[in-house]
C-alpha atoms as a PDB file:
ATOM      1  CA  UNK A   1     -14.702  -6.062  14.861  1.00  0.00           C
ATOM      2  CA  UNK A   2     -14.258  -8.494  12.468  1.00  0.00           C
ATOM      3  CA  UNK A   3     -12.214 -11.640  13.721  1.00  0.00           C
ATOM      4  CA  UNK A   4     -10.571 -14.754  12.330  1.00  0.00           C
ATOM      5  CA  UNK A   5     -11.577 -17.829  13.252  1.00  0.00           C
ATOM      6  CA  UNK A   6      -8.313 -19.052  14.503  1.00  0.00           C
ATOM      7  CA  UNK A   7      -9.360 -22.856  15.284  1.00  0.00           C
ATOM      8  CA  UNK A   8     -10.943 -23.737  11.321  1.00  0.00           C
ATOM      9  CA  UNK A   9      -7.911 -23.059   9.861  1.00  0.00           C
ATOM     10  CA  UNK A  10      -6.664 -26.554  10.107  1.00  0.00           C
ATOM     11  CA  UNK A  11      -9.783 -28.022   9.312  1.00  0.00           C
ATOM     12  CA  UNK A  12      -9.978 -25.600   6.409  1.00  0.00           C
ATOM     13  CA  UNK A  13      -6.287 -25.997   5.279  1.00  0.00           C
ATOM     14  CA  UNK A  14      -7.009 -30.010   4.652  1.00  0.00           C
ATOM     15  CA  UNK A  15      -9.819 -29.217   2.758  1.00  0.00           C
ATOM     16  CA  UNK A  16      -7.992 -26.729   0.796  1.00  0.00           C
ATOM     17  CA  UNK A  17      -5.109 -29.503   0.052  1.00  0.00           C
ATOM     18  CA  UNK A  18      -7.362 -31.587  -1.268  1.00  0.00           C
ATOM     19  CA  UNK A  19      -8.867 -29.262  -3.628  1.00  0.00           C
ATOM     20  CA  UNK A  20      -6.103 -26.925  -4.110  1.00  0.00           C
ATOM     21  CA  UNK A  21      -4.409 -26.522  -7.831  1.00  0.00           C
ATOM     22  CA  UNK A  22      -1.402 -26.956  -6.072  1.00  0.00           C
ATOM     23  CA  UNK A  23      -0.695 -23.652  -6.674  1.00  0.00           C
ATOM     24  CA  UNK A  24       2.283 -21.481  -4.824  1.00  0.00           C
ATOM     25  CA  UNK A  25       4.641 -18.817  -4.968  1.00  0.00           C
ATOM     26  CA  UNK A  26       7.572 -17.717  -3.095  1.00  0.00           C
ATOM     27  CA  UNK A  27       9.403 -14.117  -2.696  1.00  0.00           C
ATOM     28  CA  UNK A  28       6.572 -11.925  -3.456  1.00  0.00           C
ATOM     29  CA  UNK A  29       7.581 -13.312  -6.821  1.00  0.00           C
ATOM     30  CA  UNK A  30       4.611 -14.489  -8.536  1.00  0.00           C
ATOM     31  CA  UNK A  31       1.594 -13.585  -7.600  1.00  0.00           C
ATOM     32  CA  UNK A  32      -1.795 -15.579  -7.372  1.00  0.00           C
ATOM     33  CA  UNK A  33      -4.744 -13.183  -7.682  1.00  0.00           C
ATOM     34  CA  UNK A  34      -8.074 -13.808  -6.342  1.00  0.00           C
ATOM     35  CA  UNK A  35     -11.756 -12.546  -7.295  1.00  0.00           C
ATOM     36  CA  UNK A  36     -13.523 -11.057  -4.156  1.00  0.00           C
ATOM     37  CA  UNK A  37     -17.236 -11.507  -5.148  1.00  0.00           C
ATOM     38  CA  UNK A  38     -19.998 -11.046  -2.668  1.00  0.00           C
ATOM     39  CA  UNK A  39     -22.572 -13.012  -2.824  1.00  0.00           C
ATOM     40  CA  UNK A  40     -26.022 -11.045  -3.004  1.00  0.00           C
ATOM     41  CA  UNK A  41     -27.459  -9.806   0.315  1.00  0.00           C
ATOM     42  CA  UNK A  42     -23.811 -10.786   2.353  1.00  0.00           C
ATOM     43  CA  UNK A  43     -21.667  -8.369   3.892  1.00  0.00           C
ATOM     44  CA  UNK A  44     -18.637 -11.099   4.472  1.00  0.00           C
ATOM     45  CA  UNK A  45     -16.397 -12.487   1.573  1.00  0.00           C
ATOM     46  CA  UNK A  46     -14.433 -15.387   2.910  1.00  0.00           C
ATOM     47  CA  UNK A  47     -11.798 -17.054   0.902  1.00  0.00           C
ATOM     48  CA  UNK A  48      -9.767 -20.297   2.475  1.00  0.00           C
ATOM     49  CA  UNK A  49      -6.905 -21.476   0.422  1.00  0.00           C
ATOM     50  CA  UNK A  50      -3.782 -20.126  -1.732  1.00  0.00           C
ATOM     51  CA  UNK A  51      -3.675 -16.159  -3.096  1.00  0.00           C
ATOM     52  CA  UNK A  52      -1.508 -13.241  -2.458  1.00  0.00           C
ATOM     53  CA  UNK A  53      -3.664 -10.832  -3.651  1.00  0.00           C
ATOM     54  CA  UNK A  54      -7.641 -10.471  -3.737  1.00  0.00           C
ATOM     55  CA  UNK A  55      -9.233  -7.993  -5.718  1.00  0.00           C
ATOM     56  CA  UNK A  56     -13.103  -6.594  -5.871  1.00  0.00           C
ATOM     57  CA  UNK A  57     -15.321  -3.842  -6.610  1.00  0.00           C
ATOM     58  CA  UNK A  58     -16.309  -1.551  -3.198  1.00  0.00           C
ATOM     59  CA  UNK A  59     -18.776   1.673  -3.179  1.00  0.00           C
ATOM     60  CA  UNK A  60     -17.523   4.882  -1.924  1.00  0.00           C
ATOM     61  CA  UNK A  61     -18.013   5.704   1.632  1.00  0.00           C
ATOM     62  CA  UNK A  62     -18.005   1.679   1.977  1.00  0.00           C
ATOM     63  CA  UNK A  63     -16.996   0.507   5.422  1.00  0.00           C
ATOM     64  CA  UNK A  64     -14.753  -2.455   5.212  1.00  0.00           C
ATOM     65  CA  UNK A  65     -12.541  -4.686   7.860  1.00  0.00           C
ATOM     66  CA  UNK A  66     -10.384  -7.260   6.924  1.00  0.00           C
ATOM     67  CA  UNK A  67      -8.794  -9.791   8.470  1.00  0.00           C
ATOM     68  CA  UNK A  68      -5.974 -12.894   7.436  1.00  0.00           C
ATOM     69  CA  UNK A  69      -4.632 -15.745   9.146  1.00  0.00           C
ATOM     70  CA  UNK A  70      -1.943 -18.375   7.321  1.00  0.00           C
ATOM     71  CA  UNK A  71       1.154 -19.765   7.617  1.00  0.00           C
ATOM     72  CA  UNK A  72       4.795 -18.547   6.901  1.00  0.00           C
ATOM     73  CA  UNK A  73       7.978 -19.121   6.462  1.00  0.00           C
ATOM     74  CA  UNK A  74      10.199 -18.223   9.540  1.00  0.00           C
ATOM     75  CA  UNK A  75      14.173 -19.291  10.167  1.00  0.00           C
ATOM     76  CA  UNK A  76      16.043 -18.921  13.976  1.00  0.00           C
ATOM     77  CA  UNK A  77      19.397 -18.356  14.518  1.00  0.00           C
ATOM     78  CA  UNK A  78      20.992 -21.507  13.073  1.00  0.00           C
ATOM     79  CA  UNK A  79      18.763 -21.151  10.002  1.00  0.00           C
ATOM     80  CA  UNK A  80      16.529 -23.667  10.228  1.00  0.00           C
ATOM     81  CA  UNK A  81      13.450 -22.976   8.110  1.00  0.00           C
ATOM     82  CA  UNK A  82       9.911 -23.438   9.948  1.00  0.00           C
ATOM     83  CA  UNK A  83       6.571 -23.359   9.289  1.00  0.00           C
ATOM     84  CA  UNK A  84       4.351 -21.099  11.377  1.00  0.00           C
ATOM     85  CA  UNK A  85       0.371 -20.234  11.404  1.00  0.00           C
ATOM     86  CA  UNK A  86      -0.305 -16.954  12.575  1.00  0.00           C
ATOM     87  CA  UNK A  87      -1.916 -13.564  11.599  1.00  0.00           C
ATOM     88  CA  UNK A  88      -0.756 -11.655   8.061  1.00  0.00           C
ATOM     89  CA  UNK A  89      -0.432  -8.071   7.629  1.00  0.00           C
ATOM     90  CA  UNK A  90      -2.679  -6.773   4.966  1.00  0.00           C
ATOM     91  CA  UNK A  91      -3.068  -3.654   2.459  1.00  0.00           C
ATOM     92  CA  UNK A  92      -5.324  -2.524   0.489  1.00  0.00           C
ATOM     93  CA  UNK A  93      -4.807  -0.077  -2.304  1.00  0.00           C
ATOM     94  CA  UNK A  94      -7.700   1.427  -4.426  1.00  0.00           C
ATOM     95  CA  UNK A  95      -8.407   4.794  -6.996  1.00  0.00           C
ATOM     96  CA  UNK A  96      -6.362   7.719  -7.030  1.00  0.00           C
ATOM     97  CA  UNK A  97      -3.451   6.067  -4.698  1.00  0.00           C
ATOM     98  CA  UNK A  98      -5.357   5.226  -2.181  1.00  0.00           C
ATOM     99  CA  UNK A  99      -4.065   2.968   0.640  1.00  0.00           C
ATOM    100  CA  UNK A 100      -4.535   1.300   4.071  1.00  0.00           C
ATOM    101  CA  UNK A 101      -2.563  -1.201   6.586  1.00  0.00           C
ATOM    102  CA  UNK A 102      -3.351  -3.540   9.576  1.00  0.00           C
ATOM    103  CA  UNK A 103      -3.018  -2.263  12.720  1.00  0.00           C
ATOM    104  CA  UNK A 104      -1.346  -3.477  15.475  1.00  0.00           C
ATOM    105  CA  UNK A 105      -4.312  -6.244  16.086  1.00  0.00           C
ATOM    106  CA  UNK A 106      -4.039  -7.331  12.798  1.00  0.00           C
ATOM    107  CA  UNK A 107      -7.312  -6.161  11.125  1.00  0.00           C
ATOM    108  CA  UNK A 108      -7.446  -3.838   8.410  1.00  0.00           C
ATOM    109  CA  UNK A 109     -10.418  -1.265   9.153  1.00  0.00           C
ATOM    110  CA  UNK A 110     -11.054   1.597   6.713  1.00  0.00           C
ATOM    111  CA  UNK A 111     -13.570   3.618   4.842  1.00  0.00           C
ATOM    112  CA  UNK A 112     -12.956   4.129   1.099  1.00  0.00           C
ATOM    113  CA  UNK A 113     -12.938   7.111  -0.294  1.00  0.00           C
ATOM    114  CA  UNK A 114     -14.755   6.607  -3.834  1.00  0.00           C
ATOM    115  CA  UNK A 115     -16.461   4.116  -6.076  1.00  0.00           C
ATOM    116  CA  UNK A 116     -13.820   1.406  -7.840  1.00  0.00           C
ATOM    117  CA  UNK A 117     -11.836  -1.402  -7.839  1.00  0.00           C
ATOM    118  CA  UNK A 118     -10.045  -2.543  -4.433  1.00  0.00           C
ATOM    119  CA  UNK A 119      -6.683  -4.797  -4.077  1.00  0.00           C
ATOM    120  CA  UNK A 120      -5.977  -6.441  -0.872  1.00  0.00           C
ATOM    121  CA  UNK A 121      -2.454  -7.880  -0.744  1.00  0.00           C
ATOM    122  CA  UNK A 122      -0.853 -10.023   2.232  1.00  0.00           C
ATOM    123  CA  UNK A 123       2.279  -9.794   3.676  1.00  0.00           C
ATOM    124  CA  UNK A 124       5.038 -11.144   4.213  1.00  0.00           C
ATOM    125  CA  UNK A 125       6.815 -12.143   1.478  1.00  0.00           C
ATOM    126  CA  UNK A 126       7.196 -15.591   3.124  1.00  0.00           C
ATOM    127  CA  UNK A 127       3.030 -15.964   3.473  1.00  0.00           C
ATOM    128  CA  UNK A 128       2.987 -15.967  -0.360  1.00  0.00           C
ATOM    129  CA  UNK A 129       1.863 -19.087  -2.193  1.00  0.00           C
ATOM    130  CA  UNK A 130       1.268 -20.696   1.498  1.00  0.00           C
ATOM    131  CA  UNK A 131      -2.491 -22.103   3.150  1.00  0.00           C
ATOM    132  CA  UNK A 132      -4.532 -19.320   5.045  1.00  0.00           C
ATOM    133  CA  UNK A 133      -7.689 -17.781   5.415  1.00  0.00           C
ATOM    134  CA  UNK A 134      -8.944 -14.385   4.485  1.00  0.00           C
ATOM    135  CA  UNK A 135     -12.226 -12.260   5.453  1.00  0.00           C
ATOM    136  CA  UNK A 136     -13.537  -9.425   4.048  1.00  0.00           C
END
């Protein structure tokens, strides 16, 4: 199984900052879509920074977990709006109305059905446009 490594988000979240495009989105409003392109020979795609939704080519029959980690929006009973890092919920959607979710542990495992192009969108609503870290 594929995990997350929880403790270089922060390191990876300054880095980001500082070269970020300052990009962001709020609402599932506007979305910020982001290449997934393996490098030759590697069977991970990690991207660290700002994007709602990544999109790639995948083979058919093509094994692939996925995994996200980020912060979001969150508000308590009085309404006060905080900031929170923790796991985001993924899809993925491909040819012919295809689709796949997390699971309860947060990963997205799944073997997809044909040749084509892949999106892999994260969720919530409040995650969009924030810092995180997603591997493929």
């Amino acid at each position: 199984m594929l995990h997350v490594n929880r403790a270089l988000l922060p390191v990876a979240a300054i880095i980001c900052s500082v070269v970020s495009s300052g990009a962001s989105a709020s609402g599932c409003m506007r979305e910020i879509v982001v290449p997934i392109n393996f490098q030759q020979g590697w069977v991970c795609w990690r991207h660290v920074g700002v994007g709602t939704t990544f999109k790639g080519q995948f083979g058919a029959h093509q094994r692939v977990t996925a995994s996200a980690l980020g912060e979001f929006h969150e508000s308590d009973d009085i309404r006060s709006l905080m900031t929170i890092t923790g796991p985001w919920k993924l899809s993925v959607t491909g040819p012919n109305g295809f689709s796949a979710y997390t699971n309860e542990d947060g990963e997205l495992d799944v073997v997809l059905p044909q040749s084509g192009q892949y999106s892999f969108v994260i969720s919530p609503c409040s995650a969009w446009g924030n810092q995180g870290m997603i591997e493929i």
